[in-house]
N, C-alpha and C. Protein backbone atom coordinates (compact mmCIF):
# COMPACT_ATOMS: atom_id res chain seq x y z
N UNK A 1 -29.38 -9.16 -2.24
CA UNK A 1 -28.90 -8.04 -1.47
C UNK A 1 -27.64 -8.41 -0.70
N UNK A 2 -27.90 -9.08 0.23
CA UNK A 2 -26.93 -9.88 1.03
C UNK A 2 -25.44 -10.39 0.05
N UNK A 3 -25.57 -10.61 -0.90
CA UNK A 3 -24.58 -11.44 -2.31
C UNK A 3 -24.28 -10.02 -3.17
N UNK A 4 -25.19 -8.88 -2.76
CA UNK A 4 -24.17 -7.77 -3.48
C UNK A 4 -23.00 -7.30 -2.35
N UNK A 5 -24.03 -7.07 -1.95
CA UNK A 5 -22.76 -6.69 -0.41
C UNK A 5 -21.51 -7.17 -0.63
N UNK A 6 -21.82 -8.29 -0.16
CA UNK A 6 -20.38 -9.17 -0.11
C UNK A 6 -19.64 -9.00 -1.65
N UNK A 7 -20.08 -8.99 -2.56
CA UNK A 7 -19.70 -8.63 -3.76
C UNK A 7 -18.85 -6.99 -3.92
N UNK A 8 -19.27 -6.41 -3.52
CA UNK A 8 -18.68 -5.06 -2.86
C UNK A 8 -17.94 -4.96 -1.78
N UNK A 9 -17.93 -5.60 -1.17
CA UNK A 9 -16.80 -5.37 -0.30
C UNK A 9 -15.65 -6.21 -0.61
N UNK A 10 -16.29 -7.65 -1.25
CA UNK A 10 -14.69 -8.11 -2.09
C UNK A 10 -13.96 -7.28 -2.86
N UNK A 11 -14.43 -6.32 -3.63
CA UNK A 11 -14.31 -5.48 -4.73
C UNK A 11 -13.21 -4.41 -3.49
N UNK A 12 -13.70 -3.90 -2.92
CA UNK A 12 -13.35 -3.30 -2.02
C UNK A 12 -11.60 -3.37 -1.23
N UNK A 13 -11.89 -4.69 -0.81
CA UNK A 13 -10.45 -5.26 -0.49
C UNK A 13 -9.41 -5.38 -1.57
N UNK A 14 -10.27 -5.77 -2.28
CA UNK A 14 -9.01 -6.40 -3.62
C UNK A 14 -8.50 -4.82 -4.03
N UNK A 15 -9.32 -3.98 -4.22
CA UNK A 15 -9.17 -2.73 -4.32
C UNK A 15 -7.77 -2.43 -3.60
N UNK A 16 -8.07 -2.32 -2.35
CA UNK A 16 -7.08 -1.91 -1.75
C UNK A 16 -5.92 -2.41 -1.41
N UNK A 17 -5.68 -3.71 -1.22
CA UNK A 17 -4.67 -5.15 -1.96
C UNK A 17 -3.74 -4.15 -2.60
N UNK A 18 -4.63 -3.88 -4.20
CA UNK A 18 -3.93 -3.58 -5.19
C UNK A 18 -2.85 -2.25 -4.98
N UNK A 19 -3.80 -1.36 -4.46
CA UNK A 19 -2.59 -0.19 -4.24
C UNK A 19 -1.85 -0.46 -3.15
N UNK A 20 -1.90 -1.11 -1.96
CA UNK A 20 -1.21 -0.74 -1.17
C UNK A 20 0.24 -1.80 -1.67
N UNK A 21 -0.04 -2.83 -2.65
CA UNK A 21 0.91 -3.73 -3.46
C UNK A 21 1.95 -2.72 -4.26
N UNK A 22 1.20 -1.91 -4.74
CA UNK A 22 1.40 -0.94 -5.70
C UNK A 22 2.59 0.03 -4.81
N UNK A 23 2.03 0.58 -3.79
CA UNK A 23 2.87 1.36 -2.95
C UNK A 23 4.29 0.49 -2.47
N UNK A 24 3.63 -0.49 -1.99
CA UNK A 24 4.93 -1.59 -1.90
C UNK A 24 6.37 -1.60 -2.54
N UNK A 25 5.79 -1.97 -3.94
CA UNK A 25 6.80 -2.62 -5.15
C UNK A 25 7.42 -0.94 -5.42
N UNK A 26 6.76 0.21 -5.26
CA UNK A 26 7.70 1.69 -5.65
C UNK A 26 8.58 1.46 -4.20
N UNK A 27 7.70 1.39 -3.21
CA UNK A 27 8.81 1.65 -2.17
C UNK A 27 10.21 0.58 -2.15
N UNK A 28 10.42 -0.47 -2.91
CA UNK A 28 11.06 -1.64 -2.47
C UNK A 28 11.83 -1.24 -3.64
N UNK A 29 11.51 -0.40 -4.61
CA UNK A 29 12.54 -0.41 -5.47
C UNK A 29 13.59 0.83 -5.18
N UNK A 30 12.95 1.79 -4.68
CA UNK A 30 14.17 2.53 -4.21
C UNK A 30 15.36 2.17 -3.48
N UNK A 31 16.81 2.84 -4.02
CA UNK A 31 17.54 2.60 -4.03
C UNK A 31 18.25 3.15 -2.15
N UNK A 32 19.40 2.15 -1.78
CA UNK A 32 19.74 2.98 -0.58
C UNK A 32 19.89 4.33 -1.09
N UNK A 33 20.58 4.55 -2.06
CA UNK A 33 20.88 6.28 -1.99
C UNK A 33 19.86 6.59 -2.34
N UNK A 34 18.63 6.61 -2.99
CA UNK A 34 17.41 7.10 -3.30
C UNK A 34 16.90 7.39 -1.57
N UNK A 35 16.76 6.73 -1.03
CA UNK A 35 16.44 6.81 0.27
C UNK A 35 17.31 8.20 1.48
N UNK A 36 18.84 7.53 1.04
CA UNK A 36 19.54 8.74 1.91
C UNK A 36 18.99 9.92 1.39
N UNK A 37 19.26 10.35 -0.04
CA UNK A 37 18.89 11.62 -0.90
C UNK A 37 17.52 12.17 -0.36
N UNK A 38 16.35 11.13 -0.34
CA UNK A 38 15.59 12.24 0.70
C UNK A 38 15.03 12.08 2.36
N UNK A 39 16.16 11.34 2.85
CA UNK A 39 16.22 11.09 4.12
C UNK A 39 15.04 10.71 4.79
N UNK A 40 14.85 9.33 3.98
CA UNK A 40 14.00 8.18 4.23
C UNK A 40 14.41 6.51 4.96
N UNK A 41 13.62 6.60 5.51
CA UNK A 41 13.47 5.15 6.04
C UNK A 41 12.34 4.33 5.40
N UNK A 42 12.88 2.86 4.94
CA UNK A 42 12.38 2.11 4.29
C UNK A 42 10.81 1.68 5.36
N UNK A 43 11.13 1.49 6.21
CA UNK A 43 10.41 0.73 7.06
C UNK A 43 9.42 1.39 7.35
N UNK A 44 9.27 2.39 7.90
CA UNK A 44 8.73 3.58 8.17
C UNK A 44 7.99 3.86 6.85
N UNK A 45 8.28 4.04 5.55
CA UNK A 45 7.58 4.38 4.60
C UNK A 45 6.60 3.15 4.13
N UNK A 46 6.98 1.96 4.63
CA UNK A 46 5.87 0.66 4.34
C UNK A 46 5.26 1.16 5.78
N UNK A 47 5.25 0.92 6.76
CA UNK A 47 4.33 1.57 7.48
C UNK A 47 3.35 2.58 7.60
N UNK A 48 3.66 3.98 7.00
CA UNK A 48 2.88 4.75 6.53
C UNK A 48 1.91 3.87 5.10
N UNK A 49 2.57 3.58 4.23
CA UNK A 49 1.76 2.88 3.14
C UNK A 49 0.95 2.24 3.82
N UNK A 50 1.00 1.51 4.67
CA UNK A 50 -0.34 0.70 5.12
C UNK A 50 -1.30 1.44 5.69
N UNK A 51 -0.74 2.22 6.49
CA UNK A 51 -1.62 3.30 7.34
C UNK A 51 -2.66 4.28 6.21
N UNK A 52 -1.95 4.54 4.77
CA UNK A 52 -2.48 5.30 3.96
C UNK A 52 -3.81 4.79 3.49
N UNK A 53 -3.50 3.41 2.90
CA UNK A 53 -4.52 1.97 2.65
C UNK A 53 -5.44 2.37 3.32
N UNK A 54 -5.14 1.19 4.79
CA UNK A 54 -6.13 0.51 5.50
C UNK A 54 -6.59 1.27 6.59
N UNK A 55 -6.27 2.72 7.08
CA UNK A 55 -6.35 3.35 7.75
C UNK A 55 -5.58 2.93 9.30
């Protein structure tokens, strides 16, 4: 019981690792003008990404 748990909640993290990696690597590839065009901030949008994640 105790060894699923933990088995699930590794699952869990790695889970979320993955997308918020995922959100990462789109946000890091946009371009400055991709960014001006829809009047974005880089920083701010990795911030929200984490917030989306991990709450």
């Amino acid at each position: 019981m105790i060894f699923a748990n933990a088995v699930a909640v590794a699952k869990d993290a790695i889970a979320k690792r993955r997308r918020y990696n995922a959100l990462v690597a789109e946000i890091q590839s946009l371009t400055s003008r991709d960014l001006a065009d829809i009047n974005g901030n880089r920083s701010e949008m990795l911030y929200h990404a984490y917030r989306q994640v991990y709450g």
